[in-house]
N, C-alpha and C. Protein backbone atom coordinates (compact mmCIF):
# COMPACT_ATOMS: atom_id res chain seq x y z
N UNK A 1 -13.46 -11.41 13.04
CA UNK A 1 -12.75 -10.38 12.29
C UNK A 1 -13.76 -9.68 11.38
N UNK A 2 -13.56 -8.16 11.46
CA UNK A 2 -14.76 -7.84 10.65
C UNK A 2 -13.64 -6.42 9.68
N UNK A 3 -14.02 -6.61 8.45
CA UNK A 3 -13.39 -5.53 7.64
C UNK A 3 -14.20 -4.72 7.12
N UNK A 4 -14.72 -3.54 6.99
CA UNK A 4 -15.33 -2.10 6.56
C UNK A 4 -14.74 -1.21 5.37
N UNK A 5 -15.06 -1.30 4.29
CA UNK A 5 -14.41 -0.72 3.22
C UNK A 5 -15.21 0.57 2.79
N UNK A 6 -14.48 2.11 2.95
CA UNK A 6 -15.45 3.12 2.13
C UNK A 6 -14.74 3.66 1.30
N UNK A 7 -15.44 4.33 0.74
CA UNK A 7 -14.16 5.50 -0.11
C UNK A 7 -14.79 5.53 -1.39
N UNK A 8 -15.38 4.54 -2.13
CA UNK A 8 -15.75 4.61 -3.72
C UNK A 8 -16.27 5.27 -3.84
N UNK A 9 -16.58 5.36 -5.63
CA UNK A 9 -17.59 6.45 -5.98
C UNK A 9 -17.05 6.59 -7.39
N UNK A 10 -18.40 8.03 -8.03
CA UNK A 10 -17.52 7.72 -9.76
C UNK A 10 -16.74 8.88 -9.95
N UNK A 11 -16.06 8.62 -10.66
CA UNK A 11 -14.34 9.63 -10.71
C UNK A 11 -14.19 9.39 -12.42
N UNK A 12 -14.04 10.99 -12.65
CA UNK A 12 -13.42 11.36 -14.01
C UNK A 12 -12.41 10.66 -14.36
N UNK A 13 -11.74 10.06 -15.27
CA UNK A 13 -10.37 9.30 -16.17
C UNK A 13 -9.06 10.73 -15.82
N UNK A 14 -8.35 10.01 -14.95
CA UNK A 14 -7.36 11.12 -14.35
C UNK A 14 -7.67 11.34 -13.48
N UNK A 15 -8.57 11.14 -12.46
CA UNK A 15 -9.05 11.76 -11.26
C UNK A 15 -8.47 10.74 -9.88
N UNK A 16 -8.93 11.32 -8.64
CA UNK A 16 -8.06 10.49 -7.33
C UNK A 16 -9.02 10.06 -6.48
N UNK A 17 -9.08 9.22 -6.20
CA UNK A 17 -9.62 8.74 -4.88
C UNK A 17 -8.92 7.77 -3.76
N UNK A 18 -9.56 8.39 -2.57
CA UNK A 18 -8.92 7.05 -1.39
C UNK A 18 -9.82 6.44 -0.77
N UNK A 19 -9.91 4.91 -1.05
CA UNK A 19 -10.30 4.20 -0.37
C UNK A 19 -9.83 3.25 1.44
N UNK A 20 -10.59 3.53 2.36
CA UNK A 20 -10.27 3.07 3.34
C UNK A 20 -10.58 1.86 4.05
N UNK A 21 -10.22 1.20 4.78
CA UNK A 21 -10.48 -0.37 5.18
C UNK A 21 -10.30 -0.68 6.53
N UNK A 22 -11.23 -0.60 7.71
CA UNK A 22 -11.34 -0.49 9.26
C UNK A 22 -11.47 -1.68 9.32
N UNK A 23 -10.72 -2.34 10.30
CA UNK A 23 -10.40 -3.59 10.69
C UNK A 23 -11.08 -4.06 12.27
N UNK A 24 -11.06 -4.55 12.88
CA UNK A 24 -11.75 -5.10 14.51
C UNK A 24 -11.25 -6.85 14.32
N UNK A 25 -11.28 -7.19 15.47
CA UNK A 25 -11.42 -8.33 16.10
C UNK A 25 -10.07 -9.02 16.09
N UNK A 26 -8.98 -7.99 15.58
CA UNK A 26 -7.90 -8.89 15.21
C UNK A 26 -6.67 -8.10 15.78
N UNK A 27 -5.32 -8.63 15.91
CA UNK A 27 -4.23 -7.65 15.95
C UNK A 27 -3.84 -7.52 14.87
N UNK A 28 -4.64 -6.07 14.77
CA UNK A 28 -4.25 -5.80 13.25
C UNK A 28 -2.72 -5.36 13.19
N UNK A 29 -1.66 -4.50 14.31
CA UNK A 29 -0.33 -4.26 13.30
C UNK A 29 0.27 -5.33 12.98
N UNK A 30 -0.16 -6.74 13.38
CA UNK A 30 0.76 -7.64 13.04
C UNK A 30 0.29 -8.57 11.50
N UNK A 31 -1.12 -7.85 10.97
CA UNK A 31 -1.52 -8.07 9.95
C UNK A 31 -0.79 -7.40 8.74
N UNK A 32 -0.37 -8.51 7.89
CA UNK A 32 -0.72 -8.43 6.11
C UNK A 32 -2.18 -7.75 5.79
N UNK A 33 -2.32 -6.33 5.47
CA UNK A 33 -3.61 -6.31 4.51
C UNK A 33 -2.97 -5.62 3.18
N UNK A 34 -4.46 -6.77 2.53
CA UNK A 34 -4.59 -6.42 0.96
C UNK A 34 -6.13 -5.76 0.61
N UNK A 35 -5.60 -5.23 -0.55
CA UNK A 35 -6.62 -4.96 -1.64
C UNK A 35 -6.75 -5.48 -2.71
N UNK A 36 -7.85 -6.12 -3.02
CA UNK A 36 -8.60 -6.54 -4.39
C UNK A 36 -9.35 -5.71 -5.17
N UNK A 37 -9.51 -6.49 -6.07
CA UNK A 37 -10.52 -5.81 -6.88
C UNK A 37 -11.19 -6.95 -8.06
N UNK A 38 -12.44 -6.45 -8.35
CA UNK A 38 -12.79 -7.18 -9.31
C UNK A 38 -13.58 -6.52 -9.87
N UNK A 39 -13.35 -7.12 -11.47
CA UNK A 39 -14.26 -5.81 -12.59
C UNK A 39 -14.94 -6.43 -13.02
N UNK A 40 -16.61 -5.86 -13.68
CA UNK A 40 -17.44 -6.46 -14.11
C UNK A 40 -17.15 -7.85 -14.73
N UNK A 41 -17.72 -9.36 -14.93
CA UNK A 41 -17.34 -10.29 -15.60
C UNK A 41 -15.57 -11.09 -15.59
N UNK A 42 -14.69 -10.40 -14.67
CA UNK A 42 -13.81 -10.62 -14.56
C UNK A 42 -13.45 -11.42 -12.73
N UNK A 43 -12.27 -12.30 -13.00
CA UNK A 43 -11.78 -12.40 -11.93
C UNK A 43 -11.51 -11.75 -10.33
N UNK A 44 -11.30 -11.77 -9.42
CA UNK A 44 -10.70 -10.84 -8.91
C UNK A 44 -9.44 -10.73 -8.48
N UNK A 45 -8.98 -10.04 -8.35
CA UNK A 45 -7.55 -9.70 -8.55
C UNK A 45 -6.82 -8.84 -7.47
N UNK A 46 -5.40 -9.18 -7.66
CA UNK A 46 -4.59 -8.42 -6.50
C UNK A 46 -4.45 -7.21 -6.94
N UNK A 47 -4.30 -5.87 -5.85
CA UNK A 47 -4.37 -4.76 -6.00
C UNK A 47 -2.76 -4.75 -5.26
N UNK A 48 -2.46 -4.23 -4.37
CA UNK A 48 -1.58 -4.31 -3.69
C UNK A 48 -2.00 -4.72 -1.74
N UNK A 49 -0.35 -4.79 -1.49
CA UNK A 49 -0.31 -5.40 0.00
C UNK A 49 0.22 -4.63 0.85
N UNK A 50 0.23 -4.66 2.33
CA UNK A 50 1.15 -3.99 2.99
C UNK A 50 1.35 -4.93 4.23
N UNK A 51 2.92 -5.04 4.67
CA UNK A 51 2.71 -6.01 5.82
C UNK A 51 2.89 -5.04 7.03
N UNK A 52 2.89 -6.20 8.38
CA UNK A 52 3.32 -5.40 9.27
C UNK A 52 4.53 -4.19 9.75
N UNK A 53 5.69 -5.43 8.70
CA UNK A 53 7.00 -4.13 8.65
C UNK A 53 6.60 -3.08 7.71
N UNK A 54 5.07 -2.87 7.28
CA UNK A 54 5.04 -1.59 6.23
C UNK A 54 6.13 -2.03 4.77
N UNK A 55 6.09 -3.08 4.56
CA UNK A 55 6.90 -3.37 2.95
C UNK A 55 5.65 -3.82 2.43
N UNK A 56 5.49 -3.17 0.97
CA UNK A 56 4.73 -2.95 -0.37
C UNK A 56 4.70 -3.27 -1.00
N UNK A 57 3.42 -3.99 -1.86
CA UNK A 57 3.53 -4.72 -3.14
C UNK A 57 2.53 -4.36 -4.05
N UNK A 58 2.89 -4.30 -4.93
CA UNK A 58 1.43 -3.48 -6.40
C UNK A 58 1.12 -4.64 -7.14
N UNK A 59 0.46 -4.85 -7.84
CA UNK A 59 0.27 -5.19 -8.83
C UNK A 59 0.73 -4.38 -10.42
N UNK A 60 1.75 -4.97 -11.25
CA UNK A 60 1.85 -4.31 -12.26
C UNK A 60 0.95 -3.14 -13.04
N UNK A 61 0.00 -3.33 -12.90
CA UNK A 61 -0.91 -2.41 -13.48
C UNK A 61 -1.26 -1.31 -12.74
N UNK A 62 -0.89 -1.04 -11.47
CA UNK A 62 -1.40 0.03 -10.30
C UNK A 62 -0.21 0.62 -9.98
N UNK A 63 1.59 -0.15 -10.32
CA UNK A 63 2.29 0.68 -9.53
C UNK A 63 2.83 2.04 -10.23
N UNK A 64 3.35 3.60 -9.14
CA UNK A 64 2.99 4.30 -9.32
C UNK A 64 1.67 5.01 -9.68
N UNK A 65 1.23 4.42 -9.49
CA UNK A 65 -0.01 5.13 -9.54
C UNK A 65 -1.13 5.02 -8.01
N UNK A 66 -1.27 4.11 -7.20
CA UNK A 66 -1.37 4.01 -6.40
C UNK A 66 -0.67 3.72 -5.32
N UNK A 67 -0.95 4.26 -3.85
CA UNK A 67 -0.11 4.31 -2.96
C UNK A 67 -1.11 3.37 -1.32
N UNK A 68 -0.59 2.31 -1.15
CA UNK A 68 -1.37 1.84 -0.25
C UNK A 68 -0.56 2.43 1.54
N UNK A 69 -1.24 2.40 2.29
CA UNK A 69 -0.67 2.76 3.65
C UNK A 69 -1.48 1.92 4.69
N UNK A 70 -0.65 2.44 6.13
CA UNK A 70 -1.61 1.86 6.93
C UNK A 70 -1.48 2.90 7.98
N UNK A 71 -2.50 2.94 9.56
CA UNK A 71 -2.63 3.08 10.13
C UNK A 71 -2.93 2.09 11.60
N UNK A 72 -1.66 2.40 12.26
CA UNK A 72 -2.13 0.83 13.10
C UNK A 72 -2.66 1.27 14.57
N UNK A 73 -3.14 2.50 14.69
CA UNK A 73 -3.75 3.75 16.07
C UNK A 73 -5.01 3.52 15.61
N UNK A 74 -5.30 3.60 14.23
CA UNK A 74 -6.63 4.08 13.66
C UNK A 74 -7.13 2.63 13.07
N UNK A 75 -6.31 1.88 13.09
CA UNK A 75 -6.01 0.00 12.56
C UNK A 75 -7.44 0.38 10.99
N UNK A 76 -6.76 0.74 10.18
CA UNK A 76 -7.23 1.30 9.06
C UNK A 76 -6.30 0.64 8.42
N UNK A 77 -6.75 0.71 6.70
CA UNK A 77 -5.37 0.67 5.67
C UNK A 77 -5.96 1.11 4.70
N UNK A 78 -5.58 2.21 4.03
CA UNK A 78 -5.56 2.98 2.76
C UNK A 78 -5.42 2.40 1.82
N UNK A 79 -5.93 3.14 0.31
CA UNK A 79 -5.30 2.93 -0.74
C UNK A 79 -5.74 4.31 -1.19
N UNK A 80 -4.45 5.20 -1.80
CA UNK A 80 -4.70 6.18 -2.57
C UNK A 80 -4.46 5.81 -3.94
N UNK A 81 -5.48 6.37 -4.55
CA UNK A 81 -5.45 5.86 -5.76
C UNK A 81 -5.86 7.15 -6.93
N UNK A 82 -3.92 7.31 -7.86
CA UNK A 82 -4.36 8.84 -8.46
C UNK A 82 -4.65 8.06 -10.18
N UNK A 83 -4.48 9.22 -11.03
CA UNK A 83 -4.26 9.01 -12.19
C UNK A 83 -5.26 7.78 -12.83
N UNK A 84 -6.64 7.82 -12.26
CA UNK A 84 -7.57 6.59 -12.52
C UNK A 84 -8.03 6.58 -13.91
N UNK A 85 -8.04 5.02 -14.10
CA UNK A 85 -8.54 4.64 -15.52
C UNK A 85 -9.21 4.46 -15.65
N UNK A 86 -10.19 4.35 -16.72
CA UNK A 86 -11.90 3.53 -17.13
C UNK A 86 -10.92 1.83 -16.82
N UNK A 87 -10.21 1.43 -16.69
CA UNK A 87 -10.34 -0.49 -16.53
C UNK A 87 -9.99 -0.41 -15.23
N UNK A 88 -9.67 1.17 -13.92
CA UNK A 88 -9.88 0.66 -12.71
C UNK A 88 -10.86 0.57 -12.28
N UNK A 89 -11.98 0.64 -13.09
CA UNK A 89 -13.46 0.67 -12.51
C UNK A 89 -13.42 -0.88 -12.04
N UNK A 90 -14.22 -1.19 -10.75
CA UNK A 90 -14.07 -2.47 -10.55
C UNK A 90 -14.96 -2.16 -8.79
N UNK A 91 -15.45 -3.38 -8.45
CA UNK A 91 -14.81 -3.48 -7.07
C UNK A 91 -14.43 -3.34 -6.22
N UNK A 92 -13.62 -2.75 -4.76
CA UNK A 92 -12.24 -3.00 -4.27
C UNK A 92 -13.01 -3.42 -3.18
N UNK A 93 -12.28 -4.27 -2.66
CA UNK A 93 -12.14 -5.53 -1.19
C UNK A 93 -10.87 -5.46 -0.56
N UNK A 94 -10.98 -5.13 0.51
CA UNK A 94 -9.89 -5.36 1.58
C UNK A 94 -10.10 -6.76 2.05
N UNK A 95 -8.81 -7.30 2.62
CA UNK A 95 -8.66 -8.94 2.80
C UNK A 95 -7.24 -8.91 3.41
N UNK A 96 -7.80 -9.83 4.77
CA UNK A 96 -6.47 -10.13 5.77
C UNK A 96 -7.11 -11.53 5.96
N UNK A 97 -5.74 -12.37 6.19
CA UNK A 97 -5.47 -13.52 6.50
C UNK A 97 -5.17 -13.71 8.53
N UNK A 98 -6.25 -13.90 9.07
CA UNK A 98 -5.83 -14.53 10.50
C UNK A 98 -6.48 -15.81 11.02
N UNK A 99 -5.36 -16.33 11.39
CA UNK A 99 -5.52 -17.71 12.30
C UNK A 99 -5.78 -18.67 11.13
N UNK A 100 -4.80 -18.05 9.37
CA UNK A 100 -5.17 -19.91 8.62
C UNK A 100 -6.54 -19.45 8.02
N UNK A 101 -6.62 -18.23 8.06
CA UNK A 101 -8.09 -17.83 7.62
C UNK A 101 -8.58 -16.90 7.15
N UNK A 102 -8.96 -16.38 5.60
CA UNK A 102 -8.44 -15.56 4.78
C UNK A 102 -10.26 -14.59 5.13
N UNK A 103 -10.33 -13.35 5.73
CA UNK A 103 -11.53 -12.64 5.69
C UNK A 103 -11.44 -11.64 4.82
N UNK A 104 -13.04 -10.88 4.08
CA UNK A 104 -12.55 -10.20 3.32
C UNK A 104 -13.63 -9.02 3.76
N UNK A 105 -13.87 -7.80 3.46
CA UNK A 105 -14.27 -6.70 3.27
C UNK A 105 -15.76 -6.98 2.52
N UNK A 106 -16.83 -6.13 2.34
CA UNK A 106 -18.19 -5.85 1.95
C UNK A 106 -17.55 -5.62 0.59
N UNK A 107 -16.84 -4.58 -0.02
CA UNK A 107 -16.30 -4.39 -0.65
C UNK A 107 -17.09 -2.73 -1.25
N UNK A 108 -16.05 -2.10 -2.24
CA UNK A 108 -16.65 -0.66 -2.59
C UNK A 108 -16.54 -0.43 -3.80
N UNK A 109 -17.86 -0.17 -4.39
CA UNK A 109 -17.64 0.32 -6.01
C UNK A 109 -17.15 1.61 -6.14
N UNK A 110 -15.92 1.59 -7.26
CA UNK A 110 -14.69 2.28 -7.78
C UNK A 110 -15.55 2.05 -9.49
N UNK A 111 -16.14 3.76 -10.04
CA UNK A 111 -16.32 3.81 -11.49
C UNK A 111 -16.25 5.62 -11.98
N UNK A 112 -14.77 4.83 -12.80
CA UNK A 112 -13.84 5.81 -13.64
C UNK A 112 -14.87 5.74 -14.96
N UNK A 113 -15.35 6.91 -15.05
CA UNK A 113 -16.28 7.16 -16.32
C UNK A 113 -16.30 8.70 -16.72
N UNK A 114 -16.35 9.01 -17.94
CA UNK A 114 -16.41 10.48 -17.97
C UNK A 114 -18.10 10.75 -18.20
């Protein structure tokens, strides 16, 4: 299983970006993918999920404000991400669970700075 994460970069406080997450080796529509994140000196942390039936989960701190999707032609999964803060600077990692076995993404630096 191999996961590919692009999209980061540095973004004004209020500004949008989408990060994307290309998947291989797996059946991906029948995959759960997530997004993480982790910020300097900190944990890492759940971003939001999307399963195969396309039902959604945020993390308190991201919802409305970000919108995760998928693509299961293009076996991609999004995260649009508007209205960015200086504490979403962080990280982000895509991460699917197959076969009992949790893989994760290279991961992409996300820095909200003016």
């Amino acid at each position: 299983v191999q996961l590919q994460a692009s999209g980061g970069g540095l973004v004004q406080p209020g500004g949008s970006l989408r990060l994307s997450c290309a998947a291989a080796g797996l059946v991906f529509r029948l995959n759960t993918m997530d997004w993480y994140r982790q910020a300097p000196g900190k944990q890492r942390e759940f971003v939001a999920n999307i399963t195969s039936d396309r039902v959604t989960n945020y993390a308190d701190s991201v919802k409305s404000r970000f919108t995760i999707s998928r693509d299961n032609v293009k076996r991609t999964v999004d995260l649009q991400m508007n209205s960015l803060k200086p504490e979403d600077t962080a990280v982000y990692y895509c991460k699917t669970m197959y076969k009992y076995r949790n893989y994760w993404g290279q991961g992409t630096l996300v820095t909200v700075s003016s």
